[in-house]
Protein backbone atom coordinates (compact mmCIF):
# COMPACT_ATOMS: atom_id res chain seq x y z
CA UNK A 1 110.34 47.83 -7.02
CA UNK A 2 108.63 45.33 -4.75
CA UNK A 3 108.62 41.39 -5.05
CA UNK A 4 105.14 40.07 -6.20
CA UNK A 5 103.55 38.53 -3.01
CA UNK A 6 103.29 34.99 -2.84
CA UNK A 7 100.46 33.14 -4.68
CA UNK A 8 97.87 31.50 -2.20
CA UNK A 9 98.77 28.37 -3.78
CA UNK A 10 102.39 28.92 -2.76
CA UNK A 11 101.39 29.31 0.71
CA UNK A 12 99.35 26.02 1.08
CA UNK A 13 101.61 23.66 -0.67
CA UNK A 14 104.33 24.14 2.40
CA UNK A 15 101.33 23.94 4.73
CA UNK A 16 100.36 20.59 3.45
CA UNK A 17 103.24 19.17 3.52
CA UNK A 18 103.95 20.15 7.71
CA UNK A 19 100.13 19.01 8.01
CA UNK A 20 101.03 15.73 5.88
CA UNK A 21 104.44 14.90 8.42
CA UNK A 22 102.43 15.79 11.33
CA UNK A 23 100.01 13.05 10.29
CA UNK A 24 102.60 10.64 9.79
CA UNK A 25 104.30 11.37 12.74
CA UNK A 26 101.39 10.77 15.19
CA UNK A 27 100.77 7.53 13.26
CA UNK A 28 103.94 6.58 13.94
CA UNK A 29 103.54 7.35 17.39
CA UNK A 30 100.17 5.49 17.56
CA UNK A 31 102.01 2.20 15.89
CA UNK A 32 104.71 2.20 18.12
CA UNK A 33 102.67 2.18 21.42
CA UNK A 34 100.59 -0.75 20.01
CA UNK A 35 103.10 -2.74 19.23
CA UNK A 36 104.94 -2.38 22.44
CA UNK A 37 101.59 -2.70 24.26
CA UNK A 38 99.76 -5.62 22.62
CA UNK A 39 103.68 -7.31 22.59
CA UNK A 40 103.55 -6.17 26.66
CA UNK A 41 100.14 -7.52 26.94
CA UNK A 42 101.57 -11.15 26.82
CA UNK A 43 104.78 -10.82 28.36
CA UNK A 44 102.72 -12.49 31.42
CA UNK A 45 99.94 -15.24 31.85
CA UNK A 46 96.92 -12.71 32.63
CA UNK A 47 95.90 -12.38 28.85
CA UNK A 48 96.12 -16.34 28.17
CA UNK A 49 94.54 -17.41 31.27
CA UNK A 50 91.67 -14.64 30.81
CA UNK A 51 90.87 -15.17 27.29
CA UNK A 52 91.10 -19.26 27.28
CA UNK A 53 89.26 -19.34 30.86
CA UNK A 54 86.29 -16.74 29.21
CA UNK A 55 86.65 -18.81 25.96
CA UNK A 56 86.05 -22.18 27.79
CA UNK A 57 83.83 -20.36 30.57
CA UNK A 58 81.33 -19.09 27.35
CA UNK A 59 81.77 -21.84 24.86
CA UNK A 60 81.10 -24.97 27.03
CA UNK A 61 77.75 -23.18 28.34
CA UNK A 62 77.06 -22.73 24.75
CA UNK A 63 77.54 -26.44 23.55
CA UNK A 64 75.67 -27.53 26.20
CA UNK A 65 72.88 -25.23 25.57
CA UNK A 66 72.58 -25.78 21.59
CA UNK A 67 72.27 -29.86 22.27
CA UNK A 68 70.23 -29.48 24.99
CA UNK A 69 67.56 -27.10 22.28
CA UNK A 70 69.10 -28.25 18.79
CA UNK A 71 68.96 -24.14 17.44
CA UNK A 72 71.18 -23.15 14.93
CA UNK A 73 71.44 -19.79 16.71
CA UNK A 74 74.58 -17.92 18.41
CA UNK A 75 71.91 -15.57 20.47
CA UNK A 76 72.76 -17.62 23.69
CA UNK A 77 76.05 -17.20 23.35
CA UNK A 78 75.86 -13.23 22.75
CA UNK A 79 73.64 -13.47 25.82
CA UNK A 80 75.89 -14.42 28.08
CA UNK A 81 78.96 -12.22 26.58
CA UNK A 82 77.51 -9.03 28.45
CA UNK A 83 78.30 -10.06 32.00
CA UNK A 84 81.44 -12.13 30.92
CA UNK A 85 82.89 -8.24 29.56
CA UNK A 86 82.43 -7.36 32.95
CA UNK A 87 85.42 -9.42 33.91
CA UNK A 88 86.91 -9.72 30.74
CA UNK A 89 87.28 -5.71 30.00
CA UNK A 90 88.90 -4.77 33.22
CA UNK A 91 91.27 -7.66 33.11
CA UNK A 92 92.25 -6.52 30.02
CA UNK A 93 92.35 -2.58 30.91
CA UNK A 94 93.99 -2.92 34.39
CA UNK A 95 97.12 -3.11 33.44
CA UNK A 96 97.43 -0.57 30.81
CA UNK A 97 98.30 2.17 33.30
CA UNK A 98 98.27 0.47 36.59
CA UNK A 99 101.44 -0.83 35.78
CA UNK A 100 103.29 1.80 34.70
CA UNK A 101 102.31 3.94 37.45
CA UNK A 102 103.68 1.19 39.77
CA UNK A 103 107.06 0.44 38.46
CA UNK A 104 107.41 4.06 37.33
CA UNK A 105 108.02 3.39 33.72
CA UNK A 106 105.38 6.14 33.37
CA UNK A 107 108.54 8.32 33.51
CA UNK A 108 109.01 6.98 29.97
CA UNK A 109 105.97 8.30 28.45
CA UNK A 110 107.17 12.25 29.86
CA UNK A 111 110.37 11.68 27.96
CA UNK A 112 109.45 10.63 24.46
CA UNK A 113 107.94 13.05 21.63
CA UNK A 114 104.02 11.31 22.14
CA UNK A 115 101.42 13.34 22.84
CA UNK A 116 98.40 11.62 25.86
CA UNK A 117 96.25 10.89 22.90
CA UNK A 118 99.29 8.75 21.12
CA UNK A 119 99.48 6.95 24.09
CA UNK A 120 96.10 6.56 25.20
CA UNK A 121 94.97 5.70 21.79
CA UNK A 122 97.95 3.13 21.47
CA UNK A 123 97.37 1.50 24.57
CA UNK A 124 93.85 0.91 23.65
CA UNK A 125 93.66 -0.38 20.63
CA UNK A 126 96.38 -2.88 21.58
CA UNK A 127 93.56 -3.86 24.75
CA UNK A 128 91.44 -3.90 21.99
CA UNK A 129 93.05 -5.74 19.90
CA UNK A 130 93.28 -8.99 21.85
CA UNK A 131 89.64 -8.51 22.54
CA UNK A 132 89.54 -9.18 18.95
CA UNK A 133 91.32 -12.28 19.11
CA UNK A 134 88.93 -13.54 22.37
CA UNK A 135 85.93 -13.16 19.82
CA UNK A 136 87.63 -14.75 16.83
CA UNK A 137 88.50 -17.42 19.51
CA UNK A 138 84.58 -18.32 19.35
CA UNK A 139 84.35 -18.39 15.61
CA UNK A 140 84.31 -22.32 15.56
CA UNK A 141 81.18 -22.05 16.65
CA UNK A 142 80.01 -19.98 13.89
CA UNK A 143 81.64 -22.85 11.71
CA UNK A 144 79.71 -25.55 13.66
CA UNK A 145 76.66 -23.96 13.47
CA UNK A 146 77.18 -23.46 9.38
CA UNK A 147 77.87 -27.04 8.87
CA UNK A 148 74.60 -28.43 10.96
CA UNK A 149 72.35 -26.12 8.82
CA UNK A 150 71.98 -22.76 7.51
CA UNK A 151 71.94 -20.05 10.69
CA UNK A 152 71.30 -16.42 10.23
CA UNK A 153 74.91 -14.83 9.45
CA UNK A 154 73.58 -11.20 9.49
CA UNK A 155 72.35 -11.44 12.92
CA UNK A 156 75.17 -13.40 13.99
CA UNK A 157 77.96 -10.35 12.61
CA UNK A 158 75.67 -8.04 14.25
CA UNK A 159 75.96 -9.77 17.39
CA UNK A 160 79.78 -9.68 17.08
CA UNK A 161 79.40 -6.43 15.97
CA UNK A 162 77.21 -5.31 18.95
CA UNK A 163 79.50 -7.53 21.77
CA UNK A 164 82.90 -5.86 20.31
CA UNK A 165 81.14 -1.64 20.91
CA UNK A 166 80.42 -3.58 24.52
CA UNK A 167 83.32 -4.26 25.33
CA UNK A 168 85.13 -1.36 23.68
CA UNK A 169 82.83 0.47 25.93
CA UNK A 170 83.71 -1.30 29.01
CA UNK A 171 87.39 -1.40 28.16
CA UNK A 172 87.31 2.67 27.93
CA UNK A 173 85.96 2.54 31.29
CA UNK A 174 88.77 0.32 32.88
CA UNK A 175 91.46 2.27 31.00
CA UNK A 176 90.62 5.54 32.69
CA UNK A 177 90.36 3.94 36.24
CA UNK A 178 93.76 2.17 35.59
CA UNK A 179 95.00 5.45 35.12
CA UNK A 180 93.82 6.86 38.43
CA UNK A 181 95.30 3.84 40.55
CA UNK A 182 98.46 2.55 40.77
CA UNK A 183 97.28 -0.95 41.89
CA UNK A 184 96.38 -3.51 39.54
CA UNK A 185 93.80 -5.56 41.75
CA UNK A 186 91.65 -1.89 42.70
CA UNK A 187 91.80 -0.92 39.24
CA UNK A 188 90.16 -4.51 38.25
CA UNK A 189 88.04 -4.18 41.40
CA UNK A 190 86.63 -0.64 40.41
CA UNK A 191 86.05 -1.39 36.98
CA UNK A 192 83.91 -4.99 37.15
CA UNK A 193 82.04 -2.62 39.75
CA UNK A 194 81.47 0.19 37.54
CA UNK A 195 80.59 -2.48 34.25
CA UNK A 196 77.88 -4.44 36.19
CA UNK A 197 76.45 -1.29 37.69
CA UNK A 198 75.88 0.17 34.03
CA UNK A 199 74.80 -3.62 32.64
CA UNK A 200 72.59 -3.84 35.64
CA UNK A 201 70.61 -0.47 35.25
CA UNK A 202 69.71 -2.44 31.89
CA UNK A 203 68.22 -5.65 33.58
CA UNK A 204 64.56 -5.41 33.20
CA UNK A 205 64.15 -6.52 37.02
CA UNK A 206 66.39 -3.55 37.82
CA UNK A 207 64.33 -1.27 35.79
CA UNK A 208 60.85 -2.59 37.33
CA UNK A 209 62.21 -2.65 40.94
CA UNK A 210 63.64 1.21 40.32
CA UNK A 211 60.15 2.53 38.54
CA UNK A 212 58.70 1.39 41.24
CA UNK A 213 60.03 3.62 43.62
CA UNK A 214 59.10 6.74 42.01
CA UNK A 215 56.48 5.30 39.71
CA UNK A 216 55.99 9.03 38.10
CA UNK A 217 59.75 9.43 37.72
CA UNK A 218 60.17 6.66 35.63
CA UNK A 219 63.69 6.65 36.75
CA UNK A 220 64.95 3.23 35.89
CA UNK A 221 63.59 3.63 32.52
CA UNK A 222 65.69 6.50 32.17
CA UNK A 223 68.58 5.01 33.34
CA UNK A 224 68.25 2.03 31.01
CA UNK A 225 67.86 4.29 27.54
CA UNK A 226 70.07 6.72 28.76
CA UNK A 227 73.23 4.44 30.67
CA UNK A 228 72.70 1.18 30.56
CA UNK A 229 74.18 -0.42 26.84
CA UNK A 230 71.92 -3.48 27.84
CA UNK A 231 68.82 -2.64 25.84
CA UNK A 232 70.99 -1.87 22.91
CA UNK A 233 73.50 -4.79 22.97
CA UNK A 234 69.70 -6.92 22.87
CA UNK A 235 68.75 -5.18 19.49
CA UNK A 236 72.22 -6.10 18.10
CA UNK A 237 71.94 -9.55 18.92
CA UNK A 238 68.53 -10.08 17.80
CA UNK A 239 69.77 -9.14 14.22
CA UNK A 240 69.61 -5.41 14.25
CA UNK A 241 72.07 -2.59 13.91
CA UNK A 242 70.96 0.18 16.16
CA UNK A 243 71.71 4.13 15.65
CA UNK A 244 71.64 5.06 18.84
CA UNK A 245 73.14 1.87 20.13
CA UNK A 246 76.24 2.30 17.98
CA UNK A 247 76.29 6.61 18.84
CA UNK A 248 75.82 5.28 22.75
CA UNK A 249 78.74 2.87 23.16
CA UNK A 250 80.72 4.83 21.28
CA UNK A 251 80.06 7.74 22.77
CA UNK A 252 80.74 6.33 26.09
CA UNK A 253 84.22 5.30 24.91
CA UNK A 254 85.31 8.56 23.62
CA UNK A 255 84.43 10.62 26.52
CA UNK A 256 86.14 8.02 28.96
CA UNK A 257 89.40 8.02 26.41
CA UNK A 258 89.46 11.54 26.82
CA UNK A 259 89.10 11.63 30.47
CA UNK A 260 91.96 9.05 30.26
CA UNK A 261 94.16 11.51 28.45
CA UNK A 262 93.54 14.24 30.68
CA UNK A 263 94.48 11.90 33.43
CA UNK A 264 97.50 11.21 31.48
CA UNK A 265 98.76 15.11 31.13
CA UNK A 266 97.93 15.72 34.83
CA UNK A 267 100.60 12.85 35.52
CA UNK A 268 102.80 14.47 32.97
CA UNK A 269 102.48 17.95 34.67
């Protein structure tokens, strides 16, 4: 006589469970390369110095700004965030792989049980992380602001909201270059290039000055919708929460984080 065959039921239950420790494994994987990478990230001077420098930089040119017009607006702040990213992302993303590539402590990634998206995920949301804490640096002025008057908070979250896709953008960007070079200064170097290239296909002078060229093209029109998260980045400061904004900075991020983690498994092979 043969034994009943197993119930589907029976055959999912184990199959959720080794789907549910998976899960937990690669989170576990994912905290532990945070922590050791937002920890690493001020083991040296480079992320004080280049978030209270940008912090001083941006703020100051604010103050000076609201007394000069009396506005209970944050847009000129926002305004200016775009092309401080540009030097504040690949500060920030240099190091992540740059460094282990240099003092071969890359080694340590082939040994452990991580997969390149553990890593590359970790490593990035620790960069992103003290992003974060540059932005919440600002939020006295937010306070300020609040109690001279009564500003506009909506716009002002989707400004933060529309400055931290920037700069997660941007970040993506100098995280997959880092990976490529073993030296810190190129990988900064290459990536301020590569952010004011993209921000700069977005400046309406760039955009008339590259129309013009082909004026049936409409090239740097293209660009600017298509590239440039300048146009975007405006809508989210002036109050708005853009679709394709949010899909195109995203976007941009995930396809450079996976280029990172291919980069990652070529080292490993």
């Amino acid at each position: 006589m043969s034994a009943p065959a197993p119930s589907p039921a029976a055959n999912s239950a184990p199959q959720s469970a080794t789907r549910t420790v998976l899960r937990a494994r690669g989170f576990a994987g994912f905290r532990a390369v945070f922590a050791r990478e937002f920890a690493a990230a001020f083991d040296s001077p480079i992320a004080y110095v280049a978030i209270g420098a940008t912090l001083l930089a941006t703020t100051s040119w604010f103050l000076n700004e609201f007394f000069l017009t009396g506005k209970l607006d944050l847009a000129p702040f926002f305004h200016s965030l775009p092309w401080t990213l540009a030097a504040l992302s690949p500060a920030l993303g240099m190091r992540l792989w740059s460094e282990d590539l240099r003092t071969r402590t890359f080694e340590l990634w082939r040994t452990l049980p991580l997969s390149a998206a553990q890593v590359v995920l970790g490593k990035y949301a620790a960069a992103l992380a003290v992003l974060a804490l540059f932005l919440a640096g600002s939020a006295p002025l937010v306070v300020l602001l609040e109690w001279l008057g009564s500003p506009d908070l909506g716009a002002i979250l989707a400004g933060y909201l529309g400055t931290f896709l920037l700069g997660a953008e941007l970040l993506a960007i100098a995280a997959f270059i880092s990976s490529r070079t073993a030296d810190q200064i190129t990988a900064f170097l290459l990536s301020a290039l590569a952010a004011l290239l993209i921000l700069a296909l977005g400046e309406p002078h760039v955009v008339a000055i590259v129309d013009g060229l082909a004026p049936d093209l409409g090239l740097g029109t293209f660009l600017a919708r298509t590239i440039s998260p300048l146009p975007h980045f405006g809508q989210f400061v002036r109050g708005f929460v853009p679709f394709a904004g949010v899909v195109q900075m995203v976007g941009v991020a995930a396809v450079f984080l996976h280029l990172n983690a291919r980069s990652v498994d070529e080292e490993r092979s």
